[in-house]
Protein backbone atom coordinates (compact mmCIF):
# COMPACT_ATOMS: atom_id res chain seq x y z
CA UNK A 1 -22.53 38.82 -40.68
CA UNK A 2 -18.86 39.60 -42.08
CA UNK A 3 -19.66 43.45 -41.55
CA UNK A 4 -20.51 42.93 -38.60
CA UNK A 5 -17.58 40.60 -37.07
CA UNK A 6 -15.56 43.76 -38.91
CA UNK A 7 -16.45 45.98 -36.58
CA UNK A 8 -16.46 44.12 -33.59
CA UNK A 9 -12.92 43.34 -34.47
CA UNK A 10 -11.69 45.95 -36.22
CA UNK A 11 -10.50 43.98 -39.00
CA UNK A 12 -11.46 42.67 -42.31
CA UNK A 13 -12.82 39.07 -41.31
CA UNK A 14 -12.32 36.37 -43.83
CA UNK A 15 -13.09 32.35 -43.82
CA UNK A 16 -10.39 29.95 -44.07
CA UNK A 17 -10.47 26.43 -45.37
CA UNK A 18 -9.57 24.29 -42.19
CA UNK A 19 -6.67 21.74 -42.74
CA UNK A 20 -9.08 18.37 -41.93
CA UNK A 21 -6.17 16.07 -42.30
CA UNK A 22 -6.18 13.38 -39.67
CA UNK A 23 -3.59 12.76 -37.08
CA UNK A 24 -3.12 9.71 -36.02
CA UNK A 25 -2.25 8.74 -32.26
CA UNK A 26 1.49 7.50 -31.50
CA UNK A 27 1.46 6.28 -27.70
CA UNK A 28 4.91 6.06 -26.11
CA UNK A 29 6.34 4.95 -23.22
CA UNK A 30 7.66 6.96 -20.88
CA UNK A 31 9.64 5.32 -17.48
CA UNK A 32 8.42 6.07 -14.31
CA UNK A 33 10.20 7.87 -10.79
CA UNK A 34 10.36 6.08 -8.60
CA UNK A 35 7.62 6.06 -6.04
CA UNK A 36 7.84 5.81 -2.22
CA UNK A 37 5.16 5.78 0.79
CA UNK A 38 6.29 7.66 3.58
CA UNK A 39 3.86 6.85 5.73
CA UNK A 40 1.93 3.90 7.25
CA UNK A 41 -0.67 2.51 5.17
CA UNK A 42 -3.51 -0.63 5.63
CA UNK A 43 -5.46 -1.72 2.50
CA UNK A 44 -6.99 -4.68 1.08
CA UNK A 45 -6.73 -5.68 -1.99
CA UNK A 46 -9.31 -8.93 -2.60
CA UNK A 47 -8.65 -11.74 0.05
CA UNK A 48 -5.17 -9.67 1.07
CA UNK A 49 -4.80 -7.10 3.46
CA UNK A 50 -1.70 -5.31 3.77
CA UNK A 51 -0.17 -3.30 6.40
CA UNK A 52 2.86 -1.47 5.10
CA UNK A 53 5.34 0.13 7.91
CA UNK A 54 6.31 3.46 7.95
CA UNK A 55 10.17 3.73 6.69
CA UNK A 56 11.47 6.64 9.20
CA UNK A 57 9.32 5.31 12.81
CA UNK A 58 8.34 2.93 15.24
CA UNK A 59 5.40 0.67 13.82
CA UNK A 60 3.76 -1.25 16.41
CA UNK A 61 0.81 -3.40 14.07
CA UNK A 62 -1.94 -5.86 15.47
CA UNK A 63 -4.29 -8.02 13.83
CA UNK A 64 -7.74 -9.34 15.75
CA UNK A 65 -11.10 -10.89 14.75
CA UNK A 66 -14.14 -9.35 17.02
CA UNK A 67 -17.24 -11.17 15.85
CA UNK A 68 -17.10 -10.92 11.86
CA UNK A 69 -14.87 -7.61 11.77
CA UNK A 70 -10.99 -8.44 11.69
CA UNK A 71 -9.17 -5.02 13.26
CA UNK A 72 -6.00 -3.68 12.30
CA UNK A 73 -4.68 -1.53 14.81
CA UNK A 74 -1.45 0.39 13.20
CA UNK A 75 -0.03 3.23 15.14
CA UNK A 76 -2.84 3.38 17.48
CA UNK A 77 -5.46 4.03 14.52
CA UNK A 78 -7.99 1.60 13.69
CA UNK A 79 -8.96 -0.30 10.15
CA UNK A 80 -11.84 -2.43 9.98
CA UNK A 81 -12.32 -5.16 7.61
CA UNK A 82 -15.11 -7.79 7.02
CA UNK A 83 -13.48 -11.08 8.10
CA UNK A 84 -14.95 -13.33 6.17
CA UNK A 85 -13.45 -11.84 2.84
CA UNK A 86 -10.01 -11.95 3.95
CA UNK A 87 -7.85 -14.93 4.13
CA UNK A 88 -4.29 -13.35 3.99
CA UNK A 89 -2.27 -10.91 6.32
CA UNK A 90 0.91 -9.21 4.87
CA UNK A 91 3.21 -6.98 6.92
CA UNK A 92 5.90 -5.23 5.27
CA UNK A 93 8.50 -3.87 7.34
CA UNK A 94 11.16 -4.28 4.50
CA UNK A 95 11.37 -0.20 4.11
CA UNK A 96 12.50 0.30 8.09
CA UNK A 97 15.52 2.27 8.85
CA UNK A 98 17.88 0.53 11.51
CA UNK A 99 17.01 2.53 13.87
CA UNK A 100 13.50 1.85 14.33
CA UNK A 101 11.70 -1.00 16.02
CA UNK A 102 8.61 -2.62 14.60
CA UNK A 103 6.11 -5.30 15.95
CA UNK A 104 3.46 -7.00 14.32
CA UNK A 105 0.96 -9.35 16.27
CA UNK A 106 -0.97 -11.89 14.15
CA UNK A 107 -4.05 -13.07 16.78
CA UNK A 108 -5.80 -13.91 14.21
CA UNK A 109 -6.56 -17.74 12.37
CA UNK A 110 -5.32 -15.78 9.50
CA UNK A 111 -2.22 -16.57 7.33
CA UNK A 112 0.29 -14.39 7.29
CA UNK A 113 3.36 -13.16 5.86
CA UNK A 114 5.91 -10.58 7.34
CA UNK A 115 9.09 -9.18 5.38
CA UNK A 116 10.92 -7.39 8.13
CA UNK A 117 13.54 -4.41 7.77
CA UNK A 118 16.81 -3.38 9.22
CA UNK A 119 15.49 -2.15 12.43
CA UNK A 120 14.77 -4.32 15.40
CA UNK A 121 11.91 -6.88 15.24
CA UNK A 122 9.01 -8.06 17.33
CA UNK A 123 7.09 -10.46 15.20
CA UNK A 124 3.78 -12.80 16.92
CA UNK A 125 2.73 -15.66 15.01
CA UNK A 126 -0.63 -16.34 14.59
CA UNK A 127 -3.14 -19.70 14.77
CA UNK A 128 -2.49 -20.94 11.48
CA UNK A 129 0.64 -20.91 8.86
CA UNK A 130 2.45 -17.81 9.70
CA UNK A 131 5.87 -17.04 7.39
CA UNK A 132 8.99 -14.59 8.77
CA UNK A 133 11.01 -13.29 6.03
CA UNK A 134 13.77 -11.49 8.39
CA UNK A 135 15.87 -8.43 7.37
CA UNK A 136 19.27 -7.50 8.75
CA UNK A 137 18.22 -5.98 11.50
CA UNK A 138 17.46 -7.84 15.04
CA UNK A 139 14.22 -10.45 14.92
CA UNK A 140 12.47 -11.93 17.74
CA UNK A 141 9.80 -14.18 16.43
CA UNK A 142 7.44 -15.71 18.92
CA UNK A 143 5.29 -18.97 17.76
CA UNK A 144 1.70 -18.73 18.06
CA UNK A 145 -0.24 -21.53 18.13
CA UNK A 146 0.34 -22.38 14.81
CA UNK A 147 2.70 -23.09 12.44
CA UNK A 148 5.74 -20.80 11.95
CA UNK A 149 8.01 -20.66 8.86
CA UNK A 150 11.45 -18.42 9.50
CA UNK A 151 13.33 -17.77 6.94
């Protein structure tokens, strides 16, 4: 076998005793950049689903219950969720430039919670306990038929 691994290689082939001394693993830490979604996003996470704004545009957000299917409708696209496993809307408009507008509509029985940004806002309470966190920009908060916390 050595003669022939020789010639293949053109060298004199030897064995070598392998070093078999364990390493052991050192984790570290490392910090992290930070991270930022530039675009609109809907996901739910549990009972929770949250609609975050895009930072740089207009965000127009709506929430609805058709039979057992509550809608979002962000930007004109669509997300489907089954209603029955979500208790809890959150809007987060806290990222929005001043010169954007954004407007979320809760028509749902749905709790909600809304952190607005520095850009104008158009906020629709819901049926049940709805809760406004405003940002320095302009709010207009309607009251649904529910309760309405403004803060």
């Amino acid at each position: 076998m050595t003669s022939m691994m020789n010639r293949l290689f053109g060298r004199e082939v030897t064995s070598r005793r392998v070093d078999r001394r364990r390493f052991q693993f050192q984790p570290e830490l490392g910090g992290l950049e930070k991270r930022e979604v530039l675009s609109a996003a809907v996901t739910q996470v549990g009972s929770v689903v949250s609609i975050v704004a895009d930072a740089h545009s207009n965000n127009v957000a709506t929430a609805t219950v058709k039979g057992n299917v509550l809608d979002i409708n962000l930007n004109g696209q669509d997300y489907n969720f089954d209603a029955s496993k979500v208790s809890f809307l959150f809007f987060d408009a806290s990222r929005a430039q001043s010169d954007t507008t954004e407007s979320f509509t809760n028509s749902t029985s749905m709790t909600s919670m809304t952190v607005e940004g520095d850009g104008i806002n158009q906020i629709t309470a819901g049926s049940s306990f709805d809760i406004v966190i405003t940002g320095n920009g302009q709010s207009n908060v309607t009251q649904g038929t529910g309760y309405c916390w403004v803060i």
